[in-house]
C-alpha atoms as a PDB file:
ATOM      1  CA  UNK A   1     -25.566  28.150 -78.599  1.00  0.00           C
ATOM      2  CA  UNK A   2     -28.072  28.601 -75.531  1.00  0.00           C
ATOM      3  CA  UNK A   3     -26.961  31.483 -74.639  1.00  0.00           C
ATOM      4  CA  UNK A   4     -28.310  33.354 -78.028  1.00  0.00           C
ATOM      5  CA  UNK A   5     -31.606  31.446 -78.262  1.00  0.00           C
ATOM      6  CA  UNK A   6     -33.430  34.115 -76.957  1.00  0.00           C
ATOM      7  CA  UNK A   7     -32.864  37.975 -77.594  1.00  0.00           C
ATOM      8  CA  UNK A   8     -31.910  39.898 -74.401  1.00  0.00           C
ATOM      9  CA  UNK A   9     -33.231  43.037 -75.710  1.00  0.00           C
ATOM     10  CA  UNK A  10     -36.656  42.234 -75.627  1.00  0.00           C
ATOM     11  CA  UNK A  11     -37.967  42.978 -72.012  1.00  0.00           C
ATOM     12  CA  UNK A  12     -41.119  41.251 -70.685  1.00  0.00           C
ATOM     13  CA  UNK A  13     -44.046  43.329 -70.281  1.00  0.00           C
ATOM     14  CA  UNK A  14     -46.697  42.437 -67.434  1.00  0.00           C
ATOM     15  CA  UNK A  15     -50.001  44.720 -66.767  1.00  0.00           C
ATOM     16  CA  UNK A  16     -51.696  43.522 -63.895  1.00  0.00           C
ATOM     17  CA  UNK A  17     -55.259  44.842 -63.469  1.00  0.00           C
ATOM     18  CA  UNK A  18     -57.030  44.866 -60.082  1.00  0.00           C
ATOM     19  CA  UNK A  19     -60.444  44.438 -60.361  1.00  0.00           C
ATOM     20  CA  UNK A  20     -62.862  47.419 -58.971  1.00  0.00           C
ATOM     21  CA  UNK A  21     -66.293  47.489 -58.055  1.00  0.00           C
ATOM     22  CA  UNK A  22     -68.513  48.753 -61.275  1.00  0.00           C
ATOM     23  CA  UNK A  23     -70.920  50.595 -58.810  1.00  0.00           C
ATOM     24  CA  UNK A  24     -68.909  51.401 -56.102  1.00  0.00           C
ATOM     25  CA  UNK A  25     -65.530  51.774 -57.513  1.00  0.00           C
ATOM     26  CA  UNK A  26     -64.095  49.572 -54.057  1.00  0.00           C
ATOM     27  CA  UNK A  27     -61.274  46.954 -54.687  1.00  0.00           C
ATOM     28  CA  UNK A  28     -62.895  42.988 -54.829  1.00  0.00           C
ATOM     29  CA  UNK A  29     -61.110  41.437 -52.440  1.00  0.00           C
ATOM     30  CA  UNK A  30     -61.092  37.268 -53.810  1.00  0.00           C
ATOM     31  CA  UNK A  31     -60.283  35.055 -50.816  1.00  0.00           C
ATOM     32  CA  UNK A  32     -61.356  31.616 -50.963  1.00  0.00           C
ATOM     33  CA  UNK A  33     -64.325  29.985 -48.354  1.00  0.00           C
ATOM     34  CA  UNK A  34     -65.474  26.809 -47.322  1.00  0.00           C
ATOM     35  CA  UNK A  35     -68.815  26.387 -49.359  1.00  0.00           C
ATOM     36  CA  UNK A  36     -71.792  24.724 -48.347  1.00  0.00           C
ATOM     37  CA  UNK A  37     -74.388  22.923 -50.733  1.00  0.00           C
ATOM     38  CA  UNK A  38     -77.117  21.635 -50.593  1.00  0.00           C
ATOM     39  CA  UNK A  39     -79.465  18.713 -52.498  1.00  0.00           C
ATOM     40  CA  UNK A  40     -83.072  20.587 -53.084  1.00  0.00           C
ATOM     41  CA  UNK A  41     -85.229  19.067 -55.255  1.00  0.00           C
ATOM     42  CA  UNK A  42     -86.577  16.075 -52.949  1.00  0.00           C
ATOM     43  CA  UNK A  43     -88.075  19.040 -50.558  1.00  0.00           C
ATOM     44  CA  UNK A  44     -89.378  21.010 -53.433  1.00  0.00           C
ATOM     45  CA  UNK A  45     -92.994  21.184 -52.907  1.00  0.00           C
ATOM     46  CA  UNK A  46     -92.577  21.184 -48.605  1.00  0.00           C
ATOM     47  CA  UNK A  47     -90.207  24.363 -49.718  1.00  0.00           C
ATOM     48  CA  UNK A  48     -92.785  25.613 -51.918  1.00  0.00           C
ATOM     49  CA  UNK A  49     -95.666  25.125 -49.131  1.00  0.00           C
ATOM     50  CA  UNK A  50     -93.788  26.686 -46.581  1.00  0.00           C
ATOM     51  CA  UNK A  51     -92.956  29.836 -48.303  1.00  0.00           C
ATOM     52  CA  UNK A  52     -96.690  30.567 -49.070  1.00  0.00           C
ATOM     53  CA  UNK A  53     -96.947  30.816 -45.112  1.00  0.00           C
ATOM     54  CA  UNK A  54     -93.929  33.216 -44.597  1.00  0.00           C
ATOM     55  CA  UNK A  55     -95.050  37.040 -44.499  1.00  0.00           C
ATOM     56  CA  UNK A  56     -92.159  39.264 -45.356  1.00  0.00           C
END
């Protein structure tokens, strides 16, 4: 019958782990953003030439 299929004894177990900053020990928050991307490699070398001319 379906009412013995399963054994009722048998209690489900759930560990939930949140995760923790390694170096800081502070709770990750995950939330989810809008992204931005973008397409690079046709400015490569005007990238490249303008970051010789940027002083840090």
């Amino acid at each position: 019958t379906p009412d013995n299929c399963f054994n009722s004894s048998i209690e489900p177990t759930q560990t939930i782990s949140y995760p923790f900053c390694s170096r800081s020990d502070t709770p990750l928050i995950y939330r989810a953003v809008s992204s931005w991307f973008i397409r690079v490699e046709d400015m490569v070398d005007r990238l490249l030439a303008n970051n010789s001319k940027t002083y840090w």
